[in-house]
Protein backbone atom coordinates (compact mmCIF):
# COMPACT_ATOMS: atom_id res chain seq x y z
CA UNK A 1 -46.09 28.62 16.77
CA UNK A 2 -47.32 25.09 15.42
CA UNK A 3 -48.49 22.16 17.90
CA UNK A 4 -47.17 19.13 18.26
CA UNK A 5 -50.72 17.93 17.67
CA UNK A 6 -51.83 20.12 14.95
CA UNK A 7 -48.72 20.04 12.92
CA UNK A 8 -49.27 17.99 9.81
CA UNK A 9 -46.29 15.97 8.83
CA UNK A 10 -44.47 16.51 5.25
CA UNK A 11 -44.93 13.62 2.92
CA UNK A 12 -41.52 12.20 1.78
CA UNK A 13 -42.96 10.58 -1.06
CA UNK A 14 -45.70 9.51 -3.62
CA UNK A 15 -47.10 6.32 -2.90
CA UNK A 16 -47.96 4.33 -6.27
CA UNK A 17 -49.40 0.95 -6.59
CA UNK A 18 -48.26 -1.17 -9.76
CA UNK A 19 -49.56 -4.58 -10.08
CA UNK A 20 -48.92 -5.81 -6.36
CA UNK A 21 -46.56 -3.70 -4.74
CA UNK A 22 -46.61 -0.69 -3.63
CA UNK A 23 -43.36 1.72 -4.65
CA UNK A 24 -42.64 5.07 -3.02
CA UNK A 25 -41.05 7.55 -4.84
CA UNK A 26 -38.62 9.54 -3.10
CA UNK A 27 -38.63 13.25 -3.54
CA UNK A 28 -35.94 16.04 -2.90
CA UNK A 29 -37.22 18.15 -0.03
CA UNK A 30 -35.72 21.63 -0.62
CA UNK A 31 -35.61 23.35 2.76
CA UNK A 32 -33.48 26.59 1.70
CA UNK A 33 -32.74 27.34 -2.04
CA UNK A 34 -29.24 28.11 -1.69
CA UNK A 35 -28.37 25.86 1.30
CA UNK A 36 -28.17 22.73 -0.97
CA UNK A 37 -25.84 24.27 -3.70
CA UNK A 38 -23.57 25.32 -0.38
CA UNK A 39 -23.44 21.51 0.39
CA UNK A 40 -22.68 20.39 -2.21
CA UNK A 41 -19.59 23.10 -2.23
CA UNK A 42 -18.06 21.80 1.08
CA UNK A 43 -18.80 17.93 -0.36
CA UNK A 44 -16.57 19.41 -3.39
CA UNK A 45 -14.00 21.13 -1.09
CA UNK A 46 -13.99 17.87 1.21
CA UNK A 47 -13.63 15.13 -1.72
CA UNK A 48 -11.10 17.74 -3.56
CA UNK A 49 -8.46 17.85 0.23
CA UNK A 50 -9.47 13.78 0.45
CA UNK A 51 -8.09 13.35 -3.23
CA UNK A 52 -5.04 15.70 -2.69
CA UNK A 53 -4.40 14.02 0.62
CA UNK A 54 -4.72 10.62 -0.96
CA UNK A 55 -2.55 11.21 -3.80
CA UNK A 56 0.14 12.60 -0.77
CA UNK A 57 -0.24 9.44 0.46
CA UNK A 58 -0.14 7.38 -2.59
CA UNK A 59 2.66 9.10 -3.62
CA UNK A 60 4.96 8.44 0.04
CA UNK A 61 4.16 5.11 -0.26
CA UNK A 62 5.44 4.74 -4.01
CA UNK A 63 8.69 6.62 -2.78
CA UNK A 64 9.23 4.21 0.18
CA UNK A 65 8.82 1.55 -1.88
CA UNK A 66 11.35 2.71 -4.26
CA UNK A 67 13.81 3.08 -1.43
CA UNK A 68 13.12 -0.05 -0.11
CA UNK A 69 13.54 -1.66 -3.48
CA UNK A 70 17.28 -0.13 -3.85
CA UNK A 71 18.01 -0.82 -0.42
CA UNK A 72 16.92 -4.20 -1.27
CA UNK A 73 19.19 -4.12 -3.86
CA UNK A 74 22.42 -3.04 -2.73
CA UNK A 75 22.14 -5.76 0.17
CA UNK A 76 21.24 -8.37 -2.59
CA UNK A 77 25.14 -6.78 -4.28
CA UNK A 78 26.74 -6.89 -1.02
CA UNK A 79 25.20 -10.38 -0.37
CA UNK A 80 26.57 -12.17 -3.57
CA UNK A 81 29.64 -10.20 -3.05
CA UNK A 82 30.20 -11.90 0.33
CA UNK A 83 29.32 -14.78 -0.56
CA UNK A 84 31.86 -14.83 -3.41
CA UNK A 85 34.06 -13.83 -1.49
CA UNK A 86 33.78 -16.99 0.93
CA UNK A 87 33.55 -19.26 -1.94
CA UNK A 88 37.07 -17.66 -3.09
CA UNK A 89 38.28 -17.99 0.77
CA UNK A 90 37.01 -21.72 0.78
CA UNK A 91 38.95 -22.40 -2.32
CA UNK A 92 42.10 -20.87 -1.18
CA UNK A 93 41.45 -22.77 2.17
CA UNK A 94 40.60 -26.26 0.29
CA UNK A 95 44.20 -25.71 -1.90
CA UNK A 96 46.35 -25.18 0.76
CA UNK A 97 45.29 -27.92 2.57
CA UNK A 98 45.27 -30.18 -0.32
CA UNK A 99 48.82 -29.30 -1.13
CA UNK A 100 49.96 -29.39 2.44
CA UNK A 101 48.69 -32.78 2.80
CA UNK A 102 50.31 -33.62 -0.67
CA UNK A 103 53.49 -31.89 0.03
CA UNK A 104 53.58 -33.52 3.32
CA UNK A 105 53.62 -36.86 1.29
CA UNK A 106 56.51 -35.49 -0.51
CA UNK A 107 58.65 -34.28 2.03
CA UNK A 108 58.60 -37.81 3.77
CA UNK A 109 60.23 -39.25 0.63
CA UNK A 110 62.92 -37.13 0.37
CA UNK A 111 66.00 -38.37 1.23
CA UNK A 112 67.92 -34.62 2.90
């Protein structure tokens, strides 16, 4: 068992002096020989379901776009349909008005 005071702390790097600075120089601290290669397993496994569940993801929101889009569509059809539609109705409207008003003229003027 080690004590606190007569431990002697790791170094984390090597201290080099060029010119005026001084630059440390990290080193890899390898505490167990096979614990790094199983971290950097799960990152794998972790970064492989993040990709898989981003592409899920990527791949709803593509889909509801789509929808959206046709939706989007079909009320732009049924939108200039209607309005067509009214335009026609106005017309008929405007015409028979016109030729009431016209055949109202007419039917003043006749003598039976």
């Amino acid at each position: 068992m080690t004590n606190a005071r007569t431990a002697r702390p790791r170094p984390l790097g090597k201290l080099s002096v060029t010119s005026d600075r001084a630059v440390i120089e990290k080193q890899s601290v390898c505490t167990a020989a096979g614990k790094e290669s199983e971290r950097e397993g799960g990152q794998e496994v972790t970064v492989t379901v993040l990709a898989i569940f981003l592409l899920i993801i990527g791949m709803l929101l593509v889909l509801i776009g789509a929808l959206l889009i046709l939706i989007g569509t079909f009320l732009i059809a049924v939108g200039a349909t209607l309005i067509l539609m009214g335009m026609a109705v106005i017309a008929v409207g405007a015409f028979l008005l016109i030729r009431r008003l016209l055949d109202h003229d007419r039917a003043r003027s006749h003598s039976w």
